[in-house]
Structure formats: structure tokens, C-alpha cells
C-alpha atoms as a PDB file:
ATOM      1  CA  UNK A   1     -23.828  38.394  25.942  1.00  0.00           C
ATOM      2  CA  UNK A   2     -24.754  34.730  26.799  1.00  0.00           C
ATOM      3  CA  UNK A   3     -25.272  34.467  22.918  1.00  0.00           C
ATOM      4  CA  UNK A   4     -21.938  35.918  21.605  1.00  0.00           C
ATOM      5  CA  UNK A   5     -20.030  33.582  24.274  1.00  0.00           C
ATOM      6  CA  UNK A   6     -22.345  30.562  22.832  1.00  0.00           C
ATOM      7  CA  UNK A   7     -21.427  31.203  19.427  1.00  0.00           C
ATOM      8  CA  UNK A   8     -17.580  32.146  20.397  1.00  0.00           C
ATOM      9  CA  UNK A   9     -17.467  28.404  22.275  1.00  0.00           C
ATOM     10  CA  UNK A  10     -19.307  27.006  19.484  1.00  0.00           C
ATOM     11  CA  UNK A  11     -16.825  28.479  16.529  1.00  0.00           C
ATOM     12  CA  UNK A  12     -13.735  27.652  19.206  1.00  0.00           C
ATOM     13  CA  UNK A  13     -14.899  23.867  19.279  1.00  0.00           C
ATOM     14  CA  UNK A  14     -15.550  23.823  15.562  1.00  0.00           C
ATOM     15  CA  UNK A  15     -11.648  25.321  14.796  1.00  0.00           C
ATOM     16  CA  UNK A  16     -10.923  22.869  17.264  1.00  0.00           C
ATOM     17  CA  UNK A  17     -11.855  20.132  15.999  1.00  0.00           C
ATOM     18  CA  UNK A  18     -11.142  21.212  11.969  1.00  0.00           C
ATOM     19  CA  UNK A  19      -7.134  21.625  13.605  1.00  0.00           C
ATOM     20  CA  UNK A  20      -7.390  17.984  15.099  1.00  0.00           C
ATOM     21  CA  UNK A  21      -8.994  16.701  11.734  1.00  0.00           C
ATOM     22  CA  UNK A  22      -6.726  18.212   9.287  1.00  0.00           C
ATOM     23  CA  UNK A  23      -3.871  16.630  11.202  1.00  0.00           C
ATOM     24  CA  UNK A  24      -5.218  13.431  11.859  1.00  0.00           C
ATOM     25  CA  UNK A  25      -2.287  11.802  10.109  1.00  0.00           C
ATOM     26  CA  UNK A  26       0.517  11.464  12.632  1.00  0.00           C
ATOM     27  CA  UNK A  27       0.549  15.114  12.942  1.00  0.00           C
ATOM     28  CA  UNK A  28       0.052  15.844   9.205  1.00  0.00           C
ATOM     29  CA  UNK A  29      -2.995  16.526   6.728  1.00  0.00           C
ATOM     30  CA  UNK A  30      -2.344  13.076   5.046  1.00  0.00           C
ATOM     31  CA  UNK A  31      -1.395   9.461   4.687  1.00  0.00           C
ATOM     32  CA  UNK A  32       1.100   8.131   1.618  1.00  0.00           C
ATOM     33  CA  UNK A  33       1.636   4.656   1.092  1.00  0.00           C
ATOM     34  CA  UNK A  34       4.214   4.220  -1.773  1.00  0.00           C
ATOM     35  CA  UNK A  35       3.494   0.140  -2.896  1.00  0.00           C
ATOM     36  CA  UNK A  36       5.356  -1.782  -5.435  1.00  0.00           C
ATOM     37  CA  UNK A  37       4.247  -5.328  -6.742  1.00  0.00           C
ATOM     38  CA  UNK A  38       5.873  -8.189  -7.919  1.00  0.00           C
ATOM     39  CA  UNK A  39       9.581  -8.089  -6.490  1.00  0.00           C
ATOM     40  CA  UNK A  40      10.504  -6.322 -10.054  1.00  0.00           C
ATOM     41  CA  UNK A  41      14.654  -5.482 -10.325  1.00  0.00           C
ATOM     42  CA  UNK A  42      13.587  -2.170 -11.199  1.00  0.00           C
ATOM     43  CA  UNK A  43      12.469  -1.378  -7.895  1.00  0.00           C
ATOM     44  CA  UNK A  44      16.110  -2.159  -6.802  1.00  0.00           C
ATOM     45  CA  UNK A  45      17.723  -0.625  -9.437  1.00  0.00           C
ATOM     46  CA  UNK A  46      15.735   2.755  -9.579  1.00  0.00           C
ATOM     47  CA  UNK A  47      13.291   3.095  -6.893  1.00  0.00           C
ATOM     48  CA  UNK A  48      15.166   2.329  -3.488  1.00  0.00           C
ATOM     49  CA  UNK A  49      17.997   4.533  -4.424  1.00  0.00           C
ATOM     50  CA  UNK A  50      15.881   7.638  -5.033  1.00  0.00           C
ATOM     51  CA  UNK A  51      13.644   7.080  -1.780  1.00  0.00           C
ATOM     52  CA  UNK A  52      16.614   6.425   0.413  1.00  0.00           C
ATOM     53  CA  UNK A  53      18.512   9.559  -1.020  1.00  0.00           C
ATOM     54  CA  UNK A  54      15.214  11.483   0.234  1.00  0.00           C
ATOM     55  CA  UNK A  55      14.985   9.362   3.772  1.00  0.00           C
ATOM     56  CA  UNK A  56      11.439   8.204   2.680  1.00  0.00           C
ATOM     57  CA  UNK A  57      10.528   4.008   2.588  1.00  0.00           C
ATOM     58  CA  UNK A  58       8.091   2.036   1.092  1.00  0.00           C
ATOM     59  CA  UNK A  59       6.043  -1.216   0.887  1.00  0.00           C
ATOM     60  CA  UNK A  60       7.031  -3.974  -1.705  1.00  0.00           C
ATOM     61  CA  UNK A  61       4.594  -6.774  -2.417  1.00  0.00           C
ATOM     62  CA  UNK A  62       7.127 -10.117  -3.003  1.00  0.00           C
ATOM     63  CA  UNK A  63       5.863 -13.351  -4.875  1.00  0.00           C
ATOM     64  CA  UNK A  64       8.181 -15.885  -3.884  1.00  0.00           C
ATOM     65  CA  UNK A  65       8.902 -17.406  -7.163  1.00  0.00           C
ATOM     66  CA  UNK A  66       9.332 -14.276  -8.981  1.00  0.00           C
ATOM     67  CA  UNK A  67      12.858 -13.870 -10.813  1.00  0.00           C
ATOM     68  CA  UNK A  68      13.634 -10.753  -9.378  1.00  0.00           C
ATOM     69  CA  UNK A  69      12.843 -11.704  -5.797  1.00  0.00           C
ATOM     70  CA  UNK A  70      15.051 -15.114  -6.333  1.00  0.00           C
ATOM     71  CA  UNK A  71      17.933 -13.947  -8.039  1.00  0.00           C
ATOM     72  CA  UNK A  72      18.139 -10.564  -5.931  1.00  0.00           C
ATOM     73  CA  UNK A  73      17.820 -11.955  -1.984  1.00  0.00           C
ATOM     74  CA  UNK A  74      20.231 -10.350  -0.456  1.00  0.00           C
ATOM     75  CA  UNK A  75      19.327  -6.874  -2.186  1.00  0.00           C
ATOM     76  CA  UNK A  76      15.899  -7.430  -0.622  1.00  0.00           C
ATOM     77  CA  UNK A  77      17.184  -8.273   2.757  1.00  0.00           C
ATOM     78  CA  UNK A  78      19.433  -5.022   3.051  1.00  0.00           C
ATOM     79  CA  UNK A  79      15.914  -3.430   1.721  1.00  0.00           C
ATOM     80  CA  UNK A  80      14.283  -4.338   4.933  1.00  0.00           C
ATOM     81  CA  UNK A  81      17.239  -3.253   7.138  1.00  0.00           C
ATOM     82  CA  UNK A  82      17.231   0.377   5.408  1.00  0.00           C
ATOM     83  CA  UNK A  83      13.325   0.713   6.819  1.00  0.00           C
ATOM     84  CA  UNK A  84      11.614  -0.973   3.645  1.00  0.00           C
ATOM     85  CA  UNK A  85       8.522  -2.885   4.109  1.00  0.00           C
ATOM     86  CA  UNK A  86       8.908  -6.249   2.979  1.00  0.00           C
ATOM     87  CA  UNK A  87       5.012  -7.913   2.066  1.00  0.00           C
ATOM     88  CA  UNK A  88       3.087 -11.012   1.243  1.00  0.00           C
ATOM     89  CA  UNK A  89       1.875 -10.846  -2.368  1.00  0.00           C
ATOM     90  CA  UNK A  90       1.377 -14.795  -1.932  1.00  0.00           C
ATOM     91  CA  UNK A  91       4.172 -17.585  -3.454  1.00  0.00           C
ATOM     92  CA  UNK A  92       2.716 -17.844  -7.091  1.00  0.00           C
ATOM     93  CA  UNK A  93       0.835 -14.878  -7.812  1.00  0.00           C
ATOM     94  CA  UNK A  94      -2.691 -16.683  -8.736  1.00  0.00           C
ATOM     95  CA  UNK A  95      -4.783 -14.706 -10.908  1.00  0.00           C
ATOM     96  CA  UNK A  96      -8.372 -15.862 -11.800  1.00  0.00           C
ATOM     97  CA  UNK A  97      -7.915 -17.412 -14.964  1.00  0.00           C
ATOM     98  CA  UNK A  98     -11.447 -17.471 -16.158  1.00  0.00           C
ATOM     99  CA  UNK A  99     -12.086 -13.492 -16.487  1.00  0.00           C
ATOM    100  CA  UNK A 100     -12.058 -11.536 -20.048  1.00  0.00           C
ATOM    101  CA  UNK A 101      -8.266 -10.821 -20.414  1.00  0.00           C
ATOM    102  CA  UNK A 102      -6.598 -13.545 -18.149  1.00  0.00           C
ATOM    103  CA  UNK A 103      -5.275 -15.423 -21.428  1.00  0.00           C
ATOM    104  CA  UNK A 104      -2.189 -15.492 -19.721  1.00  0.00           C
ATOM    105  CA  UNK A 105      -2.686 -16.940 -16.335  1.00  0.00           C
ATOM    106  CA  UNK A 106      -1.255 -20.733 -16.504  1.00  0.00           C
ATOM    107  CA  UNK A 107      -3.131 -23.074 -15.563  1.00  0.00           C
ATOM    108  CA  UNK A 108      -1.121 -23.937 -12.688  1.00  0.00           C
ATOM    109  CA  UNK A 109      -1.533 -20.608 -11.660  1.00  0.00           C
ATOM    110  CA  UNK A 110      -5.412 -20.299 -12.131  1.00  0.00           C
ATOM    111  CA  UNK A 111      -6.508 -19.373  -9.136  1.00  0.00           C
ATOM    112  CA  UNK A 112     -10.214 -20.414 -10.395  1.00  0.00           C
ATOM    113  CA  UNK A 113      -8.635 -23.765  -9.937  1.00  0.00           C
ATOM    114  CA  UNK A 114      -7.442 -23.260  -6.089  1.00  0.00           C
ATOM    115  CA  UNK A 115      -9.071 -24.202  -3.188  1.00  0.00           C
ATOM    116  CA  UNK A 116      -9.158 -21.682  -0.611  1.00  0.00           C
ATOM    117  CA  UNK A 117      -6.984 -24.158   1.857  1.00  0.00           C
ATOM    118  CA  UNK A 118      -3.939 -24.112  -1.180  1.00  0.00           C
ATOM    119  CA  UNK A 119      -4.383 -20.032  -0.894  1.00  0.00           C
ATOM    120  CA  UNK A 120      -3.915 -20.160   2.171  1.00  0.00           C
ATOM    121  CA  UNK A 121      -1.239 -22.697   2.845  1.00  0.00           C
ATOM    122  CA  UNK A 122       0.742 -20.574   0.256  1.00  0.00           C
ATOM    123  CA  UNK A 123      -0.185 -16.805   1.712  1.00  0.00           C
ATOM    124  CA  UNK A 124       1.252 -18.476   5.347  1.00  0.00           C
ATOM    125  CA  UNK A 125       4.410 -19.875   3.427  1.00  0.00           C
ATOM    126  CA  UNK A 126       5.106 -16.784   1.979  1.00  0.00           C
ATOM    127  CA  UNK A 127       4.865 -15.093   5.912  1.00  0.00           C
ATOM    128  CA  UNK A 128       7.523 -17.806   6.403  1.00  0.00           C
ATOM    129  CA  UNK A 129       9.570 -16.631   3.425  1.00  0.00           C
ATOM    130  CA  UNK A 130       9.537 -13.227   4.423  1.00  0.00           C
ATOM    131  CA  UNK A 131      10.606 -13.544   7.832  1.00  0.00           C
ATOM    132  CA  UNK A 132      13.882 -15.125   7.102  1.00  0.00           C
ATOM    133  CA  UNK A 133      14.602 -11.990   4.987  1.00  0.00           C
ATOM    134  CA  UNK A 134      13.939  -9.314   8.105  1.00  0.00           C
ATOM    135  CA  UNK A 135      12.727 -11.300  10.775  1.00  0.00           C
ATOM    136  CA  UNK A 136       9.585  -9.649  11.448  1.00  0.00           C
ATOM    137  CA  UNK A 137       6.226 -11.134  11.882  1.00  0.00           C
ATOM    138  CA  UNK A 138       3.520  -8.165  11.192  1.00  0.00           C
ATOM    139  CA  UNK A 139       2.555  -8.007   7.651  1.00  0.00           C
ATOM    140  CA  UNK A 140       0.572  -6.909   5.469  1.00  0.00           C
ATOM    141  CA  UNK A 141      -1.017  -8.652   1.964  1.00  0.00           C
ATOM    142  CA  UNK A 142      -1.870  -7.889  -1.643  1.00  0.00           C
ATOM    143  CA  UNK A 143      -4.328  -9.274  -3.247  1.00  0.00           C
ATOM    144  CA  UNK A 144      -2.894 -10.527  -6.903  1.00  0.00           C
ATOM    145  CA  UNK A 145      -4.494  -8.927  -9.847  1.00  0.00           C
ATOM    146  CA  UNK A 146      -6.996  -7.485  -7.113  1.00  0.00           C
ATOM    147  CA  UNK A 147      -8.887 -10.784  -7.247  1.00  0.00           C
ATOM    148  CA  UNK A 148     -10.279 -10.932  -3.432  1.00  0.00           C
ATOM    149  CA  UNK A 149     -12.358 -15.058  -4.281  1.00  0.00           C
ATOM    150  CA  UNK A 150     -12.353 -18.534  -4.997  1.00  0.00           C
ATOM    151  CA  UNK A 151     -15.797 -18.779  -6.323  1.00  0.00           C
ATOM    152  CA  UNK A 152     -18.128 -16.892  -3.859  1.00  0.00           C
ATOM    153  CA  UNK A 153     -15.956 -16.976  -0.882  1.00  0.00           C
ATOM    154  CA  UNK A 154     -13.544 -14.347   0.454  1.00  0.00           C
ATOM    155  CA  UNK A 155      -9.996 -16.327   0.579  1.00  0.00           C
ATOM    156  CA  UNK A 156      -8.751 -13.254   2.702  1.00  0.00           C
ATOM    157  CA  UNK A 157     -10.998 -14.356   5.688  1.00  0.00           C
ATOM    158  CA  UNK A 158      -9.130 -16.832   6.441  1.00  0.00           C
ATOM    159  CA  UNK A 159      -5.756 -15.383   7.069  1.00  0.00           C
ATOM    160  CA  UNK A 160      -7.212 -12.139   8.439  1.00  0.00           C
ATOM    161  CA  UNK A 161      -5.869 -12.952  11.859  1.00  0.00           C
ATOM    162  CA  UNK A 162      -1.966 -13.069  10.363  1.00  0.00           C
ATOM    163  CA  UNK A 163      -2.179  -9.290   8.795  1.00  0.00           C
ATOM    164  CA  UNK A 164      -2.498  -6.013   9.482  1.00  0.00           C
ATOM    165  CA  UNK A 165      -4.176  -4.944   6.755  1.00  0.00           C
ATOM    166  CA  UNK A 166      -4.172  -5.911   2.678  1.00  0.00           C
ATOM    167  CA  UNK A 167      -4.066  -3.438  -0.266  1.00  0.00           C
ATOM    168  CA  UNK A 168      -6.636  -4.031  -2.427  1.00  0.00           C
ATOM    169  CA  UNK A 169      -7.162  -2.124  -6.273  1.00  0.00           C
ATOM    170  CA  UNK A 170     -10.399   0.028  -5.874  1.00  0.00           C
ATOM    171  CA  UNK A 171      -9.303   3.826  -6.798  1.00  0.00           C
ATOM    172  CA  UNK A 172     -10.231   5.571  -3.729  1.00  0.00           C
ATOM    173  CA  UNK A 173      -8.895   7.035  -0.740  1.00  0.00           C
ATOM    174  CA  UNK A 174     -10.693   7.275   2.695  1.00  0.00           C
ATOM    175  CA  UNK A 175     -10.357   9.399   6.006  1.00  0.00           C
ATOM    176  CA  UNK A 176      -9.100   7.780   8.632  1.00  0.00           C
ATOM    177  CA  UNK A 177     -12.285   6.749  10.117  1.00  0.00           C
ATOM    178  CA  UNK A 178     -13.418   4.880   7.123  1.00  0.00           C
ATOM    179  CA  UNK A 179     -10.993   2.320   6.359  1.00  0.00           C
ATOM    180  CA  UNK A 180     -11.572  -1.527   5.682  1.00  0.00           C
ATOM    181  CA  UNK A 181      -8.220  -2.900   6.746  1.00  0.00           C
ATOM    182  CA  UNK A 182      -9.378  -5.895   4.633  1.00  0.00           C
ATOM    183  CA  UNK A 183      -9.280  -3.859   1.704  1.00  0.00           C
ATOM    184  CA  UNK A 184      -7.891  -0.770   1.200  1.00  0.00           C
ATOM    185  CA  UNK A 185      -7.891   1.147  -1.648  1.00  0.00           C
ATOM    186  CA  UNK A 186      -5.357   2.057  -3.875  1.00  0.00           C
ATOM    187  CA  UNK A 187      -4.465   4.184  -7.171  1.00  0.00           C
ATOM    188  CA  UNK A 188      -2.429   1.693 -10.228  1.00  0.00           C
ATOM    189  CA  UNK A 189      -0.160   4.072 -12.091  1.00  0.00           C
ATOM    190  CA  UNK A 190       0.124   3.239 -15.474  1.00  0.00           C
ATOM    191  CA  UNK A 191       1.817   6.090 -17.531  1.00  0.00           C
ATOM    192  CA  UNK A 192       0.221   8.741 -15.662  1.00  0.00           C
ATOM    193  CA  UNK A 193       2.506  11.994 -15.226  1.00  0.00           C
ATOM    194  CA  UNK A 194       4.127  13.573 -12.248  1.00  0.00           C
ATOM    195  CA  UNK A 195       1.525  16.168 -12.042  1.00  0.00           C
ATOM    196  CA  UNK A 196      -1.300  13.852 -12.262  1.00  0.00           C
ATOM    197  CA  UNK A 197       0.419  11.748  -9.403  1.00  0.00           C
ATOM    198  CA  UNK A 198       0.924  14.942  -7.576  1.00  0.00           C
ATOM    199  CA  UNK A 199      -2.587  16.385  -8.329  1.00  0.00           C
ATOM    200  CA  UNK A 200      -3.855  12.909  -6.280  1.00  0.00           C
ATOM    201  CA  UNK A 201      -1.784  13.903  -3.315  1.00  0.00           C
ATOM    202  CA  UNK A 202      -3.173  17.109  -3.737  1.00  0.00           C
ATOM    203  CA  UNK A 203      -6.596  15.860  -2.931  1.00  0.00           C
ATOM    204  CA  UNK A 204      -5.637  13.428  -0.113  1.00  0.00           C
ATOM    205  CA  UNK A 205      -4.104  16.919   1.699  1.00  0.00           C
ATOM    206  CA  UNK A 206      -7.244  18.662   1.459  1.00  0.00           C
ATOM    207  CA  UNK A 207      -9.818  15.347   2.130  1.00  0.00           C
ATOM    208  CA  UNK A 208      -7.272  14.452   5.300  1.00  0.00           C
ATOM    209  CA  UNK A 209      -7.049  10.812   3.493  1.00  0.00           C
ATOM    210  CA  UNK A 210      -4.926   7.937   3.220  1.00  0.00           C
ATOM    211  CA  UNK A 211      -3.376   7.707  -0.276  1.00  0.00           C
ATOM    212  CA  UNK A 212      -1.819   4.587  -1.558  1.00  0.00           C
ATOM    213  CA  UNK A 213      -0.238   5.010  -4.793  1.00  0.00           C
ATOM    214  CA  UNK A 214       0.310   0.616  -6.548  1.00  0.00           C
ATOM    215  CA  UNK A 215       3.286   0.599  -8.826  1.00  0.00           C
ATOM    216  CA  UNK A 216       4.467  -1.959 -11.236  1.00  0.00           C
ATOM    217  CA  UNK A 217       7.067  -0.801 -13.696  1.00  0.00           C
ATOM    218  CA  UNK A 218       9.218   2.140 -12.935  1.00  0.00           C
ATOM    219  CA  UNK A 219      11.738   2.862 -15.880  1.00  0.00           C
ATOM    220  CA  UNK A 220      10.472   0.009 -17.650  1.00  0.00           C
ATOM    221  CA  UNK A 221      10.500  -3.763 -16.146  1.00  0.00           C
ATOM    222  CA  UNK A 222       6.492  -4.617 -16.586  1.00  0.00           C
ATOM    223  CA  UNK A 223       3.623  -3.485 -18.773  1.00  0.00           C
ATOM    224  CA  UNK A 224       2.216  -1.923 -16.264  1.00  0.00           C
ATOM    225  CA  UNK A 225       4.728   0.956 -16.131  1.00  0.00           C
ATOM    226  CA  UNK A 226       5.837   4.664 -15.098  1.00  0.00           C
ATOM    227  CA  UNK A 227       8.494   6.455 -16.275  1.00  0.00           C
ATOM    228  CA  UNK A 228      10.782   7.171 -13.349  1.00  0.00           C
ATOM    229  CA  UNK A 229      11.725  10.445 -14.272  1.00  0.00           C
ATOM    230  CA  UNK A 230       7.511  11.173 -13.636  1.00  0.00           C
ATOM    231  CA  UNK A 231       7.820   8.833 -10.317  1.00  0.00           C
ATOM    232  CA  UNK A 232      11.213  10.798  -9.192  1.00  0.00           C
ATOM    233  CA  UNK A 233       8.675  14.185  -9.577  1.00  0.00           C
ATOM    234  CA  UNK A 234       6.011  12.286  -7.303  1.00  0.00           C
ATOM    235  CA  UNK A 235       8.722  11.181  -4.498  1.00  0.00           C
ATOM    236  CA  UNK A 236      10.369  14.859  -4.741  1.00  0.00           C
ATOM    237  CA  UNK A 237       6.870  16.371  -4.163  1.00  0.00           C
ATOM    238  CA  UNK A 238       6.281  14.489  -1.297  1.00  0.00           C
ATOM    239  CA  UNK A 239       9.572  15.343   0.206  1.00  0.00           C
ATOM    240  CA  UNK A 240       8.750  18.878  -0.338  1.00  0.00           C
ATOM    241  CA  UNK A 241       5.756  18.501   2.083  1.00  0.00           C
ATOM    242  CA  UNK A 242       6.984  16.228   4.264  1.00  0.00           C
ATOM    243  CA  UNK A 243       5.518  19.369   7.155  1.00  0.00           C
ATOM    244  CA  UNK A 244       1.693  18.328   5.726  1.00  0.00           C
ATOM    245  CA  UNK A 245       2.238  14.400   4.286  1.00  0.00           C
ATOM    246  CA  UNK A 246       2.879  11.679   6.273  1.00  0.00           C
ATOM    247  CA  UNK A 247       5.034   9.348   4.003  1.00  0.00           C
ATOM    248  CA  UNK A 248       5.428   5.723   5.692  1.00  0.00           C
ATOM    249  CA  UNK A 249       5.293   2.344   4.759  1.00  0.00           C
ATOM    250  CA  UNK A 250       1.832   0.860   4.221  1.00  0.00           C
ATOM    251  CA  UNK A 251       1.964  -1.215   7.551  1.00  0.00           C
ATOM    252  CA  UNK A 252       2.695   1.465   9.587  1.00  0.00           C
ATOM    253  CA  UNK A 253       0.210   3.698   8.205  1.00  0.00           C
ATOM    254  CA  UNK A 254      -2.171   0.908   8.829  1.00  0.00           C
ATOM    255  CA  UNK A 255      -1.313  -0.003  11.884  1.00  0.00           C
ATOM    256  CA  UNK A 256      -1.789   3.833  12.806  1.00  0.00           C
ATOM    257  CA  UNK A 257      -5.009   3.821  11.545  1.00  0.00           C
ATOM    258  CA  UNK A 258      -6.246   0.814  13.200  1.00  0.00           C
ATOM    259  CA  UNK A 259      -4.651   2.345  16.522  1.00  0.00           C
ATOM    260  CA  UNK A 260      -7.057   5.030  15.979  1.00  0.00           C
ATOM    261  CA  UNK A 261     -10.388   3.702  15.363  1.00  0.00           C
ATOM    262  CA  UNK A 262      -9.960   1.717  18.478  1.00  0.00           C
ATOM    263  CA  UNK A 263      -9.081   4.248  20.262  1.00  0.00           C
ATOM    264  CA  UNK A 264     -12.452   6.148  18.970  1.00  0.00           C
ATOM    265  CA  UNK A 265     -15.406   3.919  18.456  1.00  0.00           C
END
């Protein structure tokens, strides 16, 4: 008898703790970040529409001298006060210039050429920037192009303290107890379809992970691009399981998970 109740309290604390596991994520099996770089018009034009339609918000990464972040201001602004997350993609988008493929970073813009005190006068200016549009100070950062130094040294660590986290552009999602806040993963969509998009979230529900999809393009506007008729089938799905995916902006899914690792180391 002493064995069946072992094995009964045993199989009760394993179900247990699978239940708490499997809804680790605010109450649901998973974390979505939807993230958009570059302050592109599209986003105005065809993403915002669609996500507020479904009540679901997202994170856009804003250079500050980007066309469609100066010529669009107030559009951004009213962004923010619908539950958008504005974010700190720096003022001039540097890009290391002296990598295979970088042809087209300008010089001015090299950020082989920066010092890490220029990266991070202009990732504080840009904190600046964005709080005249929604007046908040938490934010989170992305790195530009996914390039994370200035030589050997890690121009992140020295801003840390003004962030809650920063996207970064390795494919991979983690559990909840695995994140680096300094670098989070993320999954660049370029031409993929809805079902492979949806096949990702798939995974992220049965792995309990955070999932943080990095957009470009959507209908066109940038190389990098997916057509939003494939996006709209990515948003839709995730409004179909809103009961099992947590879809939030990237700071607040952050700042979630940050809550709880403290809470247990």
C-alpha cells in the first residue's frame, strides 16, 4: 500500500508540475513576440490595421533617421497609444561594414568605424526620441543587422542598465528559464509561407517557448519581405489560439520572463 500511495504522490507531483510547465506563459503554453524593424510605412499601412482588427500588438524597432519613421510621426505616436511597442533600433542603423555582403553600409554608417561611446551616445538619444512619441521609459533594443561588437567588445554592455531586454537574430526559441535578456533569439521571415510561420508556433506550443517572429517587409517595402496575405494567415492563427498563445509585445513578454527567473533561482 505504502508503494501504490508513493507512486500515486509521485505521478500527482509529476502532472503537477507538467500542468504548471505547459502554462508557464501567463497562463498559456507559449510566448509570441511579433517584431518589425526599421520604422517601414508598410507596417502602418498593412500590419497595424490587421493586428488591431484582431486586438493583438506588437513591437516595432524605429531608427530615427529612417524615412518612414520621419515622415510618419504622428502615425507612430497613435501606434503607441493603441498598445504598440515603440523600440530602440539605434538613430542610424550601423551595420559592420567590413563583413562579406555589407557593400552597402556607408561609410558614415560603418559601424566598424564607431567607437563604442558614439553607439552608445546614439542608442541613449534614440531612448530620448522615443519617449517624446509615448512617454515611456522601459525599452527594449535591436541589435542592427544582428551585429552585437565594435571589434571584440560587446557595445550592448554598456547600455544594459537602460533595457529590458534586446532581440537579437539567432533562430531559436528558449523556455522560459533559459533566456539571455541580452540576446534573445529570434526567427527573420523572408518569403516563408503561412504554414511554415504557423508550423514554428506549432513547436513553441509544444516546447512551452518564447517565439519571436523579426519582420522586415510585409506586402513589399524592403528586400527582406513577406507577403501579407501569408503574415495575415500567421496573425489569424494566433488569434485562433489565443486560449494556448500568449501574444504580447516583446517588452512585456520580457519583462514577464525576467519576473520569473527572479522569482525562481
Amino acid at each position: 500500500m505504502k508503494k501504490i500511495a508513493l507512486l500515486s504522490l509521485l505521478l500527482l507531483t509529476h502532472t503537477l508540475t507538467f500542468a504548471q510547465n505547459s502554462t508557464v506563459w501567463n497562463g498559456k503554453k507559449c510566448a509570441v513576440a511579433l517584431t518589425y524593424d526599421d520604422a517601414l510605412l508598410v507596417h502602418l499601412d498593412n500590419v497595424i490595421p490587421v493586428m488591431d482588427s484582431l486586438g493583438l500588438k506588437g513591437t516595432f524597432y524605429l531608427s530615427g533617421y529612417f524615412p518612414g519613421f520621419v515622415n510618419y510621426i504622428p502615425r507612430w505616436r497613435s501606434a503607441a497609444v493603441n498598445g504598440h511597442e515603440l523600440a530602440n533600433h539605434t538613430l542610424f542603423h550601423p551595420c559592420a561594414g567590413d563583413r562579406p555582403g555589407r557593400e552597402w553600409v556607408k561609410p558614415a554608417n560603418d559601424l566598424s568605424k564607431y567607437t563604442v561611446q558614439r553607439m552608445t551616445d546614439e542608442i541613449r538619444m534614440t531612448n530620448i526620441l522615443l519617449k517624446t512619441l509615448d512617454g515611456q521609459s522601459a525599452r527594449t533594443f535591436a541589435y542592427p543587422c544582428g551585429d552585437t561588437k565594435i571589434g571584440d567588445v560587446d557595445y550592448y554592455k554598456s547600455v544594459e542598465g537602460d533595457f529590458v531586454a534586446a532581440r537579437g537574430t539567432k533562430s531559436e526559441m528558449k523556455p522560459i528559464t533559459e533566456i539571455n535578456f541580452a540576446d534573445i533569439g529570434s526567427y527573420a521571415i523572408n518569403g516563408q509561407s503561412g504554414e511554415q510561420m504557423i508550423d514554428l508556433v506549432k513547436k513553441a506550443q509544444e516546447t512551452n517557448s518564447l517565439l519571436v517572429f523579426l519582420f522586415h517587409g510585409v506586402g513589399g517595402g524592403h528586400s527582406l519581405n513577406v507577403a501579407l496575405a501569408e503574415h495575415n494567415k500567421l496573425v489569424q492563427y494566433l488569434k485562433q489560439h489565443e486560449s494556448d498563445i500568449w501574444v504580447a509585445p516583446f517588452i512585456e513578454v520580457a519583462q514577464y520572463a525576467k519576473a520569473h527567473q527572479s522569482k525562481h533561482k
